[in-house]
C-alpha atoms as a PDB file:
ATOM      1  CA  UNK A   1      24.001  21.974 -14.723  1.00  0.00           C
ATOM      2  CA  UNK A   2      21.976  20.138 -12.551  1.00  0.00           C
ATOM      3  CA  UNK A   3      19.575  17.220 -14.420  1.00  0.00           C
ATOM      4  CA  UNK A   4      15.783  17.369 -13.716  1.00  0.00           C
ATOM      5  CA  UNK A   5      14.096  13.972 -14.210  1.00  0.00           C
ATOM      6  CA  UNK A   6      10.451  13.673 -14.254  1.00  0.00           C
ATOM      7  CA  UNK A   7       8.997  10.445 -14.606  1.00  0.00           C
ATOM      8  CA  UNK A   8       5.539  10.042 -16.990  1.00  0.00           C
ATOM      9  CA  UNK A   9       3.947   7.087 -18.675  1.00  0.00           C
ATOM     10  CA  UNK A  10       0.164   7.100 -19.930  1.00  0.00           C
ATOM     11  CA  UNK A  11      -1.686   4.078 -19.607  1.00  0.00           C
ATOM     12  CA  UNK A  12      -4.941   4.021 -21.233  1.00  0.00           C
ATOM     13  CA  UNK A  13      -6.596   1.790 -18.856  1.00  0.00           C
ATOM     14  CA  UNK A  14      -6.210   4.508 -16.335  1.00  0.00           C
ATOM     15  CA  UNK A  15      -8.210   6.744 -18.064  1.00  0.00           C
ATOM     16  CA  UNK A  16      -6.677  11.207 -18.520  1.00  0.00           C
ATOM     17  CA  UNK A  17      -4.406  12.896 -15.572  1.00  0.00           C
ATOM     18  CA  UNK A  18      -7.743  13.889 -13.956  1.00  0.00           C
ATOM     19  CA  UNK A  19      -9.619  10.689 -13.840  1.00  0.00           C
ATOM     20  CA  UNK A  20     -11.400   9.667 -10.556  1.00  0.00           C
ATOM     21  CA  UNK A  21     -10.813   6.092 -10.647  1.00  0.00           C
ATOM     22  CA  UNK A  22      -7.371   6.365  -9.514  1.00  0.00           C
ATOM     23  CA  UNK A  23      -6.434  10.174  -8.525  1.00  0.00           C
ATOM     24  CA  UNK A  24      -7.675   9.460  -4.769  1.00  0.00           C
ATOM     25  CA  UNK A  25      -6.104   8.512  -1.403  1.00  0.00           C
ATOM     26  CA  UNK A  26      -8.267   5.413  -1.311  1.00  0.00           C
ATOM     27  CA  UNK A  27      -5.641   3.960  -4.558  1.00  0.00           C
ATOM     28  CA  UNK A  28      -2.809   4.034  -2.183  1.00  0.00           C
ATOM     29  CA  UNK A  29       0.669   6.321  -2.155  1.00  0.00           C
ATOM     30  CA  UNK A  30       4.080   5.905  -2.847  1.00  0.00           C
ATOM     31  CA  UNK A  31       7.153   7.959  -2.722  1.00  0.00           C
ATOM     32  CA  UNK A  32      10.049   7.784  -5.214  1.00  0.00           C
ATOM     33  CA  UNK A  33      13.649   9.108  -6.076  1.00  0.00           C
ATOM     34  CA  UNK A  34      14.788   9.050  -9.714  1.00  0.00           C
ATOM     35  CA  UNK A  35      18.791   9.595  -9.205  1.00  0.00           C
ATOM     36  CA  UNK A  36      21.065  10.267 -12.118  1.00  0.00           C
ATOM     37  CA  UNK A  37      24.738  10.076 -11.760  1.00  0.00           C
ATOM     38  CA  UNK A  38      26.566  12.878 -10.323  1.00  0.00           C
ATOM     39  CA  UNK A  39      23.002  14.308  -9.770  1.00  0.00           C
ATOM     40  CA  UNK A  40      20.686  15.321  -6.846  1.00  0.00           C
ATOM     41  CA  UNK A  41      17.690  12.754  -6.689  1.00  0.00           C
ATOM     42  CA  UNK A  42      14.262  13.809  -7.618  1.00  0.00           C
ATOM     43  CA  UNK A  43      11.148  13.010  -5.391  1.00  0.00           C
ATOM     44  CA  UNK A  44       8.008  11.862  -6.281  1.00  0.00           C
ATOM     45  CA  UNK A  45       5.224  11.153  -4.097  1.00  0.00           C
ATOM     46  CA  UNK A  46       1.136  10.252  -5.016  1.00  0.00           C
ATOM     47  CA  UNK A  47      -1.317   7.638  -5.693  1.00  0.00           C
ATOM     48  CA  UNK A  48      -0.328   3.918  -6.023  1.00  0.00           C
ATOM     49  CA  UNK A  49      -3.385   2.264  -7.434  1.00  0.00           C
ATOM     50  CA  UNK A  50      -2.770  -1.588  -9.089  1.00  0.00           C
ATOM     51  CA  UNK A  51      -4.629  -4.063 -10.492  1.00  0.00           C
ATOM     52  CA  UNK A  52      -4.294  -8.155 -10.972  1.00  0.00           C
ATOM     53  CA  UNK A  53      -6.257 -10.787 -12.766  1.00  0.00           C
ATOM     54  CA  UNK A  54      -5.761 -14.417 -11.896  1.00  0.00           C
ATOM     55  CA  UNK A  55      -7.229 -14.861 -15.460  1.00  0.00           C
ATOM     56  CA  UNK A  56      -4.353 -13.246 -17.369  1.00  0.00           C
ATOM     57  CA  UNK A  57      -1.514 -14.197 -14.718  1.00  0.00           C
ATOM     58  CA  UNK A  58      -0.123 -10.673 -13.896  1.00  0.00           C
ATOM     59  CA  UNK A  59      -0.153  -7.954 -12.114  1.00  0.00           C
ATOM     60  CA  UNK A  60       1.062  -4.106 -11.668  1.00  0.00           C
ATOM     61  CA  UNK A  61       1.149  -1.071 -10.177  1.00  0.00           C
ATOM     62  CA  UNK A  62       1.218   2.445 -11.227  1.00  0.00           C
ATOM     63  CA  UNK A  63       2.733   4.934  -8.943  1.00  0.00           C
ATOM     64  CA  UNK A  64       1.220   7.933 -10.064  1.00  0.00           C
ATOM     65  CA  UNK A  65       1.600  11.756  -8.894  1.00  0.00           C
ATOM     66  CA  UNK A  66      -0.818  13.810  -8.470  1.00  0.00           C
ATOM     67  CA  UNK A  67      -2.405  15.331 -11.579  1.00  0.00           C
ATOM     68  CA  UNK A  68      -0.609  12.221 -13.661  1.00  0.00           C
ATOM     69  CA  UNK A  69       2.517  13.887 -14.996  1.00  0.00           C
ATOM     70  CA  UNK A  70       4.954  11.469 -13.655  1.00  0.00           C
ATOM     71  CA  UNK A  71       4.378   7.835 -13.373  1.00  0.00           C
ATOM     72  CA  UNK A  72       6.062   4.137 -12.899  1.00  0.00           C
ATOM     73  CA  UNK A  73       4.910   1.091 -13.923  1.00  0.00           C
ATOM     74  CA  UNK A  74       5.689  -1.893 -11.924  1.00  0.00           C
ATOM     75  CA  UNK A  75       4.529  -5.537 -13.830  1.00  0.00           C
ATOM     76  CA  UNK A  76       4.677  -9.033 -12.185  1.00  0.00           C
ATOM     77  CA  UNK A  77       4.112 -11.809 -14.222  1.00  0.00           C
ATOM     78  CA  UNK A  78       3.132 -15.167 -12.968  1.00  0.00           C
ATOM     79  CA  UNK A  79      -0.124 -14.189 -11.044  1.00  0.00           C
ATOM     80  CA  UNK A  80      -3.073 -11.934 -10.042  1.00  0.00           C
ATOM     81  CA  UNK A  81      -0.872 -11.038  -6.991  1.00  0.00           C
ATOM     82  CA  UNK A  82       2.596 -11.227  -6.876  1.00  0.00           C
ATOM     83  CA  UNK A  83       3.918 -13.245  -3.532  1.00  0.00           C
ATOM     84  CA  UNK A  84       5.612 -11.404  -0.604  1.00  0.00           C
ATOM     85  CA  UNK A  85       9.247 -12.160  -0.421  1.00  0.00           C
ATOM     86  CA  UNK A  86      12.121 -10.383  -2.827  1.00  0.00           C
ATOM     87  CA  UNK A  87      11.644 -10.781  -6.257  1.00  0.00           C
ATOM     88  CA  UNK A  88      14.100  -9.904  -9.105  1.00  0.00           C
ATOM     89  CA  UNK A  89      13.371  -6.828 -11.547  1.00  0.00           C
ATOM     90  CA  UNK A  90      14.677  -7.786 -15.084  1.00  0.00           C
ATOM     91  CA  UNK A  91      15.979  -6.394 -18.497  1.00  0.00           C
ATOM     92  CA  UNK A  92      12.423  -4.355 -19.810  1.00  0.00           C
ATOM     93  CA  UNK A  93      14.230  -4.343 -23.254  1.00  0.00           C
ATOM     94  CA  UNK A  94      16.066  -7.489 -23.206  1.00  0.00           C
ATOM     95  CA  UNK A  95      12.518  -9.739 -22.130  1.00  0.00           C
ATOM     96  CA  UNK A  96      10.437  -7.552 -24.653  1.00  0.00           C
ATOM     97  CA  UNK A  97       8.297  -5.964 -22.158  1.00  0.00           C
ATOM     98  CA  UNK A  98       6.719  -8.523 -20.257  1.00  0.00           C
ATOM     99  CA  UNK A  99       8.167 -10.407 -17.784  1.00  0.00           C
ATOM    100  CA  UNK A 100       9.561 -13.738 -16.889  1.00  0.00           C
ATOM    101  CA  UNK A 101       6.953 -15.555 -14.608  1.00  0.00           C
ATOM    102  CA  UNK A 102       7.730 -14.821 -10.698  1.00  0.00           C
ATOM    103  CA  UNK A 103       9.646 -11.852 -11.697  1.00  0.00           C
ATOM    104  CA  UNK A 104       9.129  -8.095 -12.238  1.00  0.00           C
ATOM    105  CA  UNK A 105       9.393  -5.331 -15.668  1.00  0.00           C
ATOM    106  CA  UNK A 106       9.669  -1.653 -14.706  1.00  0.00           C
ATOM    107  CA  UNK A 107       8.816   1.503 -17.101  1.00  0.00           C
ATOM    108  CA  UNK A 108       8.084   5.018 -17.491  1.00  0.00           C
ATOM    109  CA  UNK A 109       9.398   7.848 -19.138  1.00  0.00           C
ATOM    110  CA  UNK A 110      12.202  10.705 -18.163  1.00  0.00           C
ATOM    111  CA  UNK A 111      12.527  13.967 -19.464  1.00  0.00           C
ATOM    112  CA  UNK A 112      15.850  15.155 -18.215  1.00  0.00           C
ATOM    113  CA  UNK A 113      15.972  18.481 -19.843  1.00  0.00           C
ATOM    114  CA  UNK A 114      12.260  18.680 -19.234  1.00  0.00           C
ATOM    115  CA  UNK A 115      11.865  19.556 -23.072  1.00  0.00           C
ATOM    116  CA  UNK A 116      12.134  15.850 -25.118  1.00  0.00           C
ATOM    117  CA  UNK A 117      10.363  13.098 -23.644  1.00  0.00           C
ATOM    118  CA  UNK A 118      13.012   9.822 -23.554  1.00  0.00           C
ATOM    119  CA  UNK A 119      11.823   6.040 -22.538  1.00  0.00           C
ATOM    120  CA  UNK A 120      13.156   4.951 -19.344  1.00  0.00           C
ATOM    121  CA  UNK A 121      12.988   1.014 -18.785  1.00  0.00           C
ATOM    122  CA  UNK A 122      14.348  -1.125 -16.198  1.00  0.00           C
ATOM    123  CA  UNK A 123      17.524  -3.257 -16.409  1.00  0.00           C
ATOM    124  CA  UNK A 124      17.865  -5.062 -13.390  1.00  0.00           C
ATOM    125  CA  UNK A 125      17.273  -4.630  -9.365  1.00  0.00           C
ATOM    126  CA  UNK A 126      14.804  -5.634  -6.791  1.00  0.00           C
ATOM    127  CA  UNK A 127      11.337  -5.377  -5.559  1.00  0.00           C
ATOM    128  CA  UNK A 128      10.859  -6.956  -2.013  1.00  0.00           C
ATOM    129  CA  UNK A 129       6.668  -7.165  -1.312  1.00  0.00           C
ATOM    130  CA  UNK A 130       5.940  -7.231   2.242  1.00  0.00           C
ATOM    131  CA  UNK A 131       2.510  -7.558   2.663  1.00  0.00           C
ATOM    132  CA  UNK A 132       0.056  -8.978  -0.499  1.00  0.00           C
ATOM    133  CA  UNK A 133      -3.560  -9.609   0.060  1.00  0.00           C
ATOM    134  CA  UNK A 134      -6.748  -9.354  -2.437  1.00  0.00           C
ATOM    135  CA  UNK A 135      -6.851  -5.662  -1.208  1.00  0.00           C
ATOM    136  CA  UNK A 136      -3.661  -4.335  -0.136  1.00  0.00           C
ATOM    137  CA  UNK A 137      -0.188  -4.812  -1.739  1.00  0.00           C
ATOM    138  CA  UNK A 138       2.930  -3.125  -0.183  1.00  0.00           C
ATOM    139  CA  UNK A 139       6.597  -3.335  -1.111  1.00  0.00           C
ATOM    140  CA  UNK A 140       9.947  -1.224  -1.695  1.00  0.00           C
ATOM    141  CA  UNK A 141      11.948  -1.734  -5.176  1.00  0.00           C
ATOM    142  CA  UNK A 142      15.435  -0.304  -6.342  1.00  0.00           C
ATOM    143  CA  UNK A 143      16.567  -0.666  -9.587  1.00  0.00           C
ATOM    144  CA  UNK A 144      18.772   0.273 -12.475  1.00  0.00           C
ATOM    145  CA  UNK A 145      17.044   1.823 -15.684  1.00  0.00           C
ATOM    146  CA  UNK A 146      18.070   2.980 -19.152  1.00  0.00           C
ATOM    147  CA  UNK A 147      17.350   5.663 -20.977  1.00  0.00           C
ATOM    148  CA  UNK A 148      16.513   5.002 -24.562  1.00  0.00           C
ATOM    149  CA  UNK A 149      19.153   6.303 -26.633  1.00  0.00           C
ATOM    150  CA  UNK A 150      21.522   6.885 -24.308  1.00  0.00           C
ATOM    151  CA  UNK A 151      24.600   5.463 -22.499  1.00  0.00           C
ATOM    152  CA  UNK A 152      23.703   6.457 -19.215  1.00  0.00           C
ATOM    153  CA  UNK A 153      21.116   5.166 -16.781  1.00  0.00           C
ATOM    154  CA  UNK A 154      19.159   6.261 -13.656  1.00  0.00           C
ATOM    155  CA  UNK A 155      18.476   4.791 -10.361  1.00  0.00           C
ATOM    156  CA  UNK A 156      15.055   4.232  -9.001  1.00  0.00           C
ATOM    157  CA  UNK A 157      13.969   3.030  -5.735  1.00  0.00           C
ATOM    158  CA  UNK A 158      11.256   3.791  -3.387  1.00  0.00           C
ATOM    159  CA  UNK A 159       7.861   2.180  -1.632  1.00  0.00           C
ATOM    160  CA  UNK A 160       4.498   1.921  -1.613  1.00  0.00           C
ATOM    161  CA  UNK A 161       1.164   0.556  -0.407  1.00  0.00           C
ATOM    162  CA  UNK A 162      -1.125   0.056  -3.123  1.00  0.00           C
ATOM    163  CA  UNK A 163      -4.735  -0.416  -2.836  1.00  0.00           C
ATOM    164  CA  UNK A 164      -5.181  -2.999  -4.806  1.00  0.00           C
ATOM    165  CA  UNK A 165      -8.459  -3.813  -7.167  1.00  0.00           C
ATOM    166  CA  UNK A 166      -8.602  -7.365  -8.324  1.00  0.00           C
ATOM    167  CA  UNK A 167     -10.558  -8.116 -11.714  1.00  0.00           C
END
């Protein structure tokens, strides 16, 4: 039987699925492919809307599709923006969700049966940022993630351009 992932994470900061502030073209877009083992890939595509603050050190992205039902979370720590170059995506679990400074947590949640929701966090790959100014941030990432509970993981890679809205 084939495995359906669908990737979802609510972040309140974002507001519900239907919420202007991000659910536009003017947030960015990404595409995506969550690949299990032994499994065809599947593809998301939407908004890509992110958000730094020199203040607080950090930074992140949320790839979002349209109406909100899947989502990943992309966090730098370190600074409002993160620096262009390739940057190393670390153990979510193992750094207790936040980050190592200069380097990158990923999150979200899969529902492979499409019936139990079950965490999906990242345990280690790449994000390479090409461009990174106050108002546009665009990269391409790959990397490994668990699912909670389970043996198995998931590979995720994909890009995006992100409009980015500095606080």
């Amino acid at each position: 039987m084939m495995m359906r992932l669908a990737v979802g994470l609510a972040v309140a900061t974002l507001g519900t699925a239907a919420s202007p502030r991000w659910a536009t073209a003017q947030a960015g877009s990404f595409t995506a492919t969550v690949t299990a083992p032994g499994q065809d890939g599947v593809q998301l595509a939407g908004f890509a809307p992110s958000f730094g603050s020199d203040a607080e050190r950090n930074w992140y992205v949320q790839l979002v599709t349209p109406g909100g039902g899947s989502t990943i979370l992309l966090l730098y720590a370190g600074a409002g923006l993160p620096p262009t170059g390739e940057h190393r995506i670390v153990d979510f679990i193992g750094n207790d969700a936040t980050p190592p400074s200069g380097k990158f947590v990923a999150t979200g949640n899969v529902d492979p049966a499409v019936s139990a929701v079950v965490g999906l966090s990242s345990i280690d790959g790449t994000i390479t940022i090409v461009r990174s100014t106050p108002t546009v941030v665009e990269g391409r990432f790959e990397y490994r993630a668990k699912l909670a509970g389970a043996s198995q993981s998931v590979v995720v890679e994909g890009e995006f351009e992100s409009k980015n809205t500095q606080q």
